[in-house]
C-alpha atoms as a PDB file:
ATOM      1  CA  UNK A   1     -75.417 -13.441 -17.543  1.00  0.00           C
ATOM      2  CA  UNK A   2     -75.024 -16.151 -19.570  1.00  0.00           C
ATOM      3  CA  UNK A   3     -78.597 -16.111 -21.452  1.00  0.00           C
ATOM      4  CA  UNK A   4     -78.214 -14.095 -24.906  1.00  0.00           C
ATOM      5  CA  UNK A   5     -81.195 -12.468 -24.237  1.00  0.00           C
ATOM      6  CA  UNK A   6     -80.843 -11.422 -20.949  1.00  0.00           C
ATOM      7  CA  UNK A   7     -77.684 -10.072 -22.319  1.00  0.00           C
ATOM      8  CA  UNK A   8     -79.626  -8.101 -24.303  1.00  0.00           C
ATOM      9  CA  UNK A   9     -81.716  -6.253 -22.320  1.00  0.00           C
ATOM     10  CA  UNK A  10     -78.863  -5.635 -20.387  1.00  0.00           C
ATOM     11  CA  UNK A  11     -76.627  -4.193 -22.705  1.00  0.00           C
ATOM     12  CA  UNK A  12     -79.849  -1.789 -23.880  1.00  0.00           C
ATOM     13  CA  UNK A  13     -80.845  -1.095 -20.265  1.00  0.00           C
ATOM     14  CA  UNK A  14     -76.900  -0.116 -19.457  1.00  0.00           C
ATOM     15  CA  UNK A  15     -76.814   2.234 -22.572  1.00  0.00           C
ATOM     16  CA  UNK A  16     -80.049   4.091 -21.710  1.00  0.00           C
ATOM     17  CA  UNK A  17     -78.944   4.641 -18.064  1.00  0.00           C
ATOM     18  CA  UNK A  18     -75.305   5.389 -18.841  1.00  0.00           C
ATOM     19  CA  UNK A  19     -76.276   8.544 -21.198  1.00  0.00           C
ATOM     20  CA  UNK A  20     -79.830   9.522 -19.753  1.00  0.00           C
ATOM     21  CA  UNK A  21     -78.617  10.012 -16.533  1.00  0.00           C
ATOM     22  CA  UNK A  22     -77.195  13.026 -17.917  1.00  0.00           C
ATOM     23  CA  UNK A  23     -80.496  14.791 -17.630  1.00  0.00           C
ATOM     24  CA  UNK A  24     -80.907  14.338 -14.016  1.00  0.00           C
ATOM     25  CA  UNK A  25     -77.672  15.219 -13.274  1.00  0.00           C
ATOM     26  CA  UNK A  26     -77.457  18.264 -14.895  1.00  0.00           C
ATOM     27  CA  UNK A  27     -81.421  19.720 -15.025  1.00  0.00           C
ATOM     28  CA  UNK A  28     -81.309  21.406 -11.447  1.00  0.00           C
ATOM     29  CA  UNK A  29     -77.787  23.415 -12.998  1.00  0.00           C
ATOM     30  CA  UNK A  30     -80.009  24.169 -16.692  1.00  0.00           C
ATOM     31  CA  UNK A  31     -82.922  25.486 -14.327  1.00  0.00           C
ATOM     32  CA  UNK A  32     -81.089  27.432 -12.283  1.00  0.00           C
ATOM     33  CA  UNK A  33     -78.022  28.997 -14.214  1.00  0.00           C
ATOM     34  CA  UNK A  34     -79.568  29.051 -18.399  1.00  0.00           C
ATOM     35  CA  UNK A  35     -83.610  29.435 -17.467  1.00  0.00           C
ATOM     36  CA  UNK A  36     -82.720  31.519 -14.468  1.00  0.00           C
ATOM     37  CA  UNK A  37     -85.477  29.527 -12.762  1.00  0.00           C
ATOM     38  CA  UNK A  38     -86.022  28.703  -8.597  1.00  0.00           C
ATOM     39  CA  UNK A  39     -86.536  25.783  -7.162  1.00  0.00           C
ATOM     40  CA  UNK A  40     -90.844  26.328  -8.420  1.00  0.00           C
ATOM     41  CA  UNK A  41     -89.268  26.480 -11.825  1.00  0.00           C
ATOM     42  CA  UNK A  42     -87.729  23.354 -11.366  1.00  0.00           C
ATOM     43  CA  UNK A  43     -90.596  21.528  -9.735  1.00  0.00           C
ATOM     44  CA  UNK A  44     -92.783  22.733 -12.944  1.00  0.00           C
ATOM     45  CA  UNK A  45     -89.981  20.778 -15.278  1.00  0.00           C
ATOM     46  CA  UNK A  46     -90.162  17.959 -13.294  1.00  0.00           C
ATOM     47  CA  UNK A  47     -94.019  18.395 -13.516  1.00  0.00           C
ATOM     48  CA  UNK A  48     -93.625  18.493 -17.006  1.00  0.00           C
ATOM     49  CA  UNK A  49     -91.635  15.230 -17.273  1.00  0.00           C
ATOM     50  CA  UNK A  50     -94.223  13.254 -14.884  1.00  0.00           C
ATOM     51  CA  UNK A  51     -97.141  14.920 -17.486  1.00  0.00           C
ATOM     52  CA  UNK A  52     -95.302  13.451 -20.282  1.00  0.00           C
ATOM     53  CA  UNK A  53     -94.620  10.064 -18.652  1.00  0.00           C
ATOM     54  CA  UNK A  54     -98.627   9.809 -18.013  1.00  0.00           C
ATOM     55  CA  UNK A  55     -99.086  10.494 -21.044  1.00  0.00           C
ATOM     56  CA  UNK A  56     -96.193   7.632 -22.189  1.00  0.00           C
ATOM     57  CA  UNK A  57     -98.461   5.270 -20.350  1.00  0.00           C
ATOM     58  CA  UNK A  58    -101.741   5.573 -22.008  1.00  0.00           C
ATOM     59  CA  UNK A  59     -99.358   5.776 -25.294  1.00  0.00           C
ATOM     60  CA  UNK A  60     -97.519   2.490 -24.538  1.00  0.00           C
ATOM     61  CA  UNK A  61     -99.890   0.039 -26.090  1.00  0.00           C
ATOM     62  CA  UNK A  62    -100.503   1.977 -29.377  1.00  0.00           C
ATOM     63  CA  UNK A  63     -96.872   2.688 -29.873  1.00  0.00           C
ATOM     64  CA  UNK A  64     -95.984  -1.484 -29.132  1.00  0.00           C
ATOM     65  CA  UNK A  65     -98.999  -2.476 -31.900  1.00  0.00           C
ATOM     66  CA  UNK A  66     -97.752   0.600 -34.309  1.00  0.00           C
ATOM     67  CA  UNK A  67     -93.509  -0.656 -33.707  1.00  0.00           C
ATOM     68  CA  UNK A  68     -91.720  -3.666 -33.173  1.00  0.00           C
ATOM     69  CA  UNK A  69     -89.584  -3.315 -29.952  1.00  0.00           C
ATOM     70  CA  UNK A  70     -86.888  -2.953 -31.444  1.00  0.00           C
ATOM     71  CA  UNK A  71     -87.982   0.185 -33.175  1.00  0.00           C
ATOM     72  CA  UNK A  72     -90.156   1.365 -30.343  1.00  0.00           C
ATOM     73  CA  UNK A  73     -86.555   1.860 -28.343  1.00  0.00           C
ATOM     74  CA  UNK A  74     -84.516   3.108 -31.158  1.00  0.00           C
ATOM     75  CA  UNK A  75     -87.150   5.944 -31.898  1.00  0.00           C
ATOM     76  CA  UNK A  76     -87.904   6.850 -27.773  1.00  0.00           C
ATOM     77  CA  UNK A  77     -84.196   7.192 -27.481  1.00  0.00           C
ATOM     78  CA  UNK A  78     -84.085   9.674 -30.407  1.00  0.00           C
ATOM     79  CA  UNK A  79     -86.129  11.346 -27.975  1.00  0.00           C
ATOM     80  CA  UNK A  80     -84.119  11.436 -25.816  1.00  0.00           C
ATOM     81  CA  UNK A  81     -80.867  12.699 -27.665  1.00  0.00           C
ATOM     82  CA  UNK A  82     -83.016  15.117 -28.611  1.00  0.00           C
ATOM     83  CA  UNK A  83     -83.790  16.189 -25.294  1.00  0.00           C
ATOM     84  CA  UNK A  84     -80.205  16.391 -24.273  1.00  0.00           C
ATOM     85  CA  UNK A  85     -79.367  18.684 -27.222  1.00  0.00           C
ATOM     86  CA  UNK A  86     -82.378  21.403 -26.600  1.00  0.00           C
ATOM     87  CA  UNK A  87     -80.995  21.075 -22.648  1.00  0.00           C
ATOM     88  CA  UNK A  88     -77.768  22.355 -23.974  1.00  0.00           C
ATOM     89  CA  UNK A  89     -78.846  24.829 -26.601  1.00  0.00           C
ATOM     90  CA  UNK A  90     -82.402  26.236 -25.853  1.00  0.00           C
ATOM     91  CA  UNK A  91     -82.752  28.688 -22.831  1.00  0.00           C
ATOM     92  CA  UNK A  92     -86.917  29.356 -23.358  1.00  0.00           C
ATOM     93  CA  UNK A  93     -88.774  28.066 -20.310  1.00  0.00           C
ATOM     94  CA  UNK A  94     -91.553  26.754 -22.335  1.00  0.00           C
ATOM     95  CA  UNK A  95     -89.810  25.231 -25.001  1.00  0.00           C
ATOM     96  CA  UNK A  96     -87.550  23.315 -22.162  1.00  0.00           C
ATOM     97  CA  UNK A  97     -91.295  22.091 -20.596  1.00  0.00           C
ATOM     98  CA  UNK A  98     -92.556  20.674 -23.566  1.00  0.00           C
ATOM     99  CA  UNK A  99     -89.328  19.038 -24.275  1.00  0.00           C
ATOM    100  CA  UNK A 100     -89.417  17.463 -20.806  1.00  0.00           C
ATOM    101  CA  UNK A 101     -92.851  15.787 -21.034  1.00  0.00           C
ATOM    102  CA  UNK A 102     -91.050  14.421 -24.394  1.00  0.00           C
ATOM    103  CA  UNK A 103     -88.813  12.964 -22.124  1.00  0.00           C
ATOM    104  CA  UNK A 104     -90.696  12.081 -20.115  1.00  0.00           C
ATOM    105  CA  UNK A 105     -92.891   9.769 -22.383  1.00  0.00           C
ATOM    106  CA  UNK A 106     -89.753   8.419 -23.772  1.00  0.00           C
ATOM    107  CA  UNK A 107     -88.440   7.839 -20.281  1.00  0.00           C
ATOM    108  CA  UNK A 108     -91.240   5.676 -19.316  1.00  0.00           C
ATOM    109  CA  UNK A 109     -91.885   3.959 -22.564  1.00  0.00           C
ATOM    110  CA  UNK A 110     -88.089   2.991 -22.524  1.00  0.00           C
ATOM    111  CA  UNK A 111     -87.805   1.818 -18.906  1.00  0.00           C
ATOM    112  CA  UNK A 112     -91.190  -0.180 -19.320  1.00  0.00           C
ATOM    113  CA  UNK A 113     -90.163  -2.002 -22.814  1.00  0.00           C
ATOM    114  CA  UNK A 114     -87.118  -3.096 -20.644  1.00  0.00           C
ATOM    115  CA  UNK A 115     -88.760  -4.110 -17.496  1.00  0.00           C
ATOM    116  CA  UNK A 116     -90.988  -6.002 -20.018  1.00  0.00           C
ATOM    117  CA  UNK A 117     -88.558  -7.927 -22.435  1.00  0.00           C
ATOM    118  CA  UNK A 118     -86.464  -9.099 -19.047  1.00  0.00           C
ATOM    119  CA  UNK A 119     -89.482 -10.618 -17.453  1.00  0.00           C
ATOM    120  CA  UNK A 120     -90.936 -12.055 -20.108  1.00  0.00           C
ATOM    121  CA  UNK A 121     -87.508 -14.204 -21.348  1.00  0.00           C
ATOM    122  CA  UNK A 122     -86.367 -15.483 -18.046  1.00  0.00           C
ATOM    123  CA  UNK A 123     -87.959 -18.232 -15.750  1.00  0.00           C
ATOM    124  CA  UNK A 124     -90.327 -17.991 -12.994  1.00  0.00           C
ATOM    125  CA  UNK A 125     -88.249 -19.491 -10.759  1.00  0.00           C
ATOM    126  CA  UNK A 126     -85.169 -16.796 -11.222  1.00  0.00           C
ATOM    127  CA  UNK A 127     -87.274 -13.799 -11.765  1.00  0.00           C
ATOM    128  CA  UNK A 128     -86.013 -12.279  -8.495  1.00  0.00           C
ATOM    129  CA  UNK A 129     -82.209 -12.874  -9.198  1.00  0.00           C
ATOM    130  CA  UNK A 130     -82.317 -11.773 -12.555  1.00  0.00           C
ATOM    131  CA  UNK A 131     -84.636  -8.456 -11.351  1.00  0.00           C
ATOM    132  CA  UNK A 132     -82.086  -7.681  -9.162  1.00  0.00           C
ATOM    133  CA  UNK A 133     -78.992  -7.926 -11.790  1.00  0.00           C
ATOM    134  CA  UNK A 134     -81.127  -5.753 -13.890  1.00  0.00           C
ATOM    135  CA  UNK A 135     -81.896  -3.182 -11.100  1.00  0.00           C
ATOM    136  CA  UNK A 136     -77.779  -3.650 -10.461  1.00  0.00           C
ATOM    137  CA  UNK A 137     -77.103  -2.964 -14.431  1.00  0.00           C
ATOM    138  CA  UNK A 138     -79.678   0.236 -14.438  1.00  0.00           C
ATOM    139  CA  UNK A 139     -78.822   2.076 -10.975  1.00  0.00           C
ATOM    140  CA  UNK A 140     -75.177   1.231 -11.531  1.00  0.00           C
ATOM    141  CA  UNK A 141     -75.081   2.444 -15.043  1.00  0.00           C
ATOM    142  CA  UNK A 142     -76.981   5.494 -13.465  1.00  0.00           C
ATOM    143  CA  UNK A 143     -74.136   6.183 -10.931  1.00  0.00           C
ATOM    144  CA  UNK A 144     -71.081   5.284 -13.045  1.00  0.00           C
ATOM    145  CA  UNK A 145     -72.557   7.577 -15.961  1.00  0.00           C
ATOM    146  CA  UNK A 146     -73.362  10.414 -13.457  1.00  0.00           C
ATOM    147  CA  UNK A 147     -69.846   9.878 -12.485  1.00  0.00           C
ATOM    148  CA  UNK A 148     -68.422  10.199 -15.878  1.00  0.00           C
ATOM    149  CA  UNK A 149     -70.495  13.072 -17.053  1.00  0.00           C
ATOM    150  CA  UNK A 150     -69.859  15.187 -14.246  1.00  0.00           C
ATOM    151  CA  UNK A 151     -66.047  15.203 -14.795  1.00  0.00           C
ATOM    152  CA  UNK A 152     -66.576  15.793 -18.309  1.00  0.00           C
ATOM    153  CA  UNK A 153     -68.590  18.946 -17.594  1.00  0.00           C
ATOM    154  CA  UNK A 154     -66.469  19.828 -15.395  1.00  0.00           C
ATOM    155  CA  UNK A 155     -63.573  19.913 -17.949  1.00  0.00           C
ATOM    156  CA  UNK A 156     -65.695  20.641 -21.244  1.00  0.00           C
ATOM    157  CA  UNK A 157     -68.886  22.486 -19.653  1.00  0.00           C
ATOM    158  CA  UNK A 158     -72.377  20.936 -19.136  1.00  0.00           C
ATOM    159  CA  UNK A 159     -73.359  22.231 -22.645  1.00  0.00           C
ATOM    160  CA  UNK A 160     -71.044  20.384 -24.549  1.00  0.00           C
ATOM    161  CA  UNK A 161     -71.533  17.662 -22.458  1.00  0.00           C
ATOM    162  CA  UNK A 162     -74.710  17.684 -23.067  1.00  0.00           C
ATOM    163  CA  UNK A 163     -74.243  17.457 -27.144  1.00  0.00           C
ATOM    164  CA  UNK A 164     -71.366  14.761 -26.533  1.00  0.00           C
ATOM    165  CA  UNK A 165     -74.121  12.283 -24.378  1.00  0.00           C
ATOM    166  CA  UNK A 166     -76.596  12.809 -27.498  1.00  0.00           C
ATOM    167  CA  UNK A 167     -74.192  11.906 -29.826  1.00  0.00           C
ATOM    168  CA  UNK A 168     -73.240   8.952 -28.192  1.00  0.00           C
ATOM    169  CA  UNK A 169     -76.710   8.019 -26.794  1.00  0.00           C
ATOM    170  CA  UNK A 170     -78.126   8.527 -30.995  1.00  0.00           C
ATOM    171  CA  UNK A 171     -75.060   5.929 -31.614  1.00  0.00           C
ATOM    172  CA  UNK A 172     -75.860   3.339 -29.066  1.00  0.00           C
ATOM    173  CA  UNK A 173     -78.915   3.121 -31.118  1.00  0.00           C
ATOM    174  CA  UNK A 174     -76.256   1.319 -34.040  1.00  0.00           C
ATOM    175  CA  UNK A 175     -74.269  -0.046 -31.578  1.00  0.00           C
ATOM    176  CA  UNK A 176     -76.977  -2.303 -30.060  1.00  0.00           C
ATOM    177  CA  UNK A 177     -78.399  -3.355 -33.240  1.00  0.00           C
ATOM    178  CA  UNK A 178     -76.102  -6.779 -32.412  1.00  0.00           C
ATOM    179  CA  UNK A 179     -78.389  -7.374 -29.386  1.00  0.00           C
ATOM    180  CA  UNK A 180     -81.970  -7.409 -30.994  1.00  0.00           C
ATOM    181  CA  UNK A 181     -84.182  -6.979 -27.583  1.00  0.00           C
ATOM    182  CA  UNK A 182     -86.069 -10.321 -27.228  1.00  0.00           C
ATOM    183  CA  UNK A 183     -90.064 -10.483 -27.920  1.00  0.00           C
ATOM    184  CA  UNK A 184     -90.721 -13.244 -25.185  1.00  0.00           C
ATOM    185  CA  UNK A 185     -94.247 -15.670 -26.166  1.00  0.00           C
END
């Protein structure tokens, strides 16, 4: 906790979870009550998603050569701020599936630039400890944003919700900027 760039990754990895957790909180509630969709529907959008995450993974290495890591992150979470706001505002079943294998591309790219920059800055002989802070930062960030969202939809609606976690997600992107993500050797 004490390693800048540690720090870093952990301060990006707690953003991302906080506000994309969103999505998998709320996407069974899109499917069903704004596409009208059962749970076939909803198993195609997740279908979509893995699709799009396959399709993150053969990306990966041409994105990393074409963007720094830095700039691979800031532009994958425009994707995903993006995401959130067609969630909220678009009710076309097709549109909503292409936007999910967006996501999911983004999703994996994200979560795999993380995974990498933590490993490749800390020691070999407190890889474990640190992978299990980061698991701790990512799956507790999941639960505590789930948390938070969910009472805010529940005051606000999911929609707005929705538009309020893409905001905020779009400004972690400045708000980070302090805590370059680390390269490694």
């Amino acid at each position: 906790r004490n390693a800048p760039r540690v720090q870093s990754v952990f301060v990006h990895t707690l953003i991302f979870s906080v506000f994309t957790c969103a999505l998998w909180a709320f996407l069974p509630i899109i499917a069903r009550e704004n596409l009208g969709l059962s749970s076939v529907g909803y198993g195609m959008l997740l279908g979509c998603f893995g699709v799009g995450a396959l399709v993150g993974a053969y990306l990966l290495p041409k994105i990393r050569s074409a963007l720094s890591l830095n700039n691979t992150v800031a532009f994958t979470t425009l994707i995903m701020a993006a995401m959130m706001v067609c969630l909220a505002t678009v009710s076309s079943f097709a549109v909503i599936s292409a936007v999910m294998a967006m996501s999911g591309l983004a999703w994996l790219i994200l979560i795999s630039v993380f995974s990498i920059a933590v490993q490749a800055v800390i020691p070999s002989w407190v890889r474990g400890r640190v992978l299990s802070v980061f698991m701790l930062v990512f799956f507790g960030g999941f639960a505590g944003g789930s948390m938070l969202w969910g009472a805010l939809a529940t005051w606000i609606g999911i929609r707005q919700t929705l538009v309020g976690v893409a905001i905020l997600l779009s400004f972690g992107i400045i708000l980070t900027q302090k805590y370059k993500l680390p390269t490694g050797e």
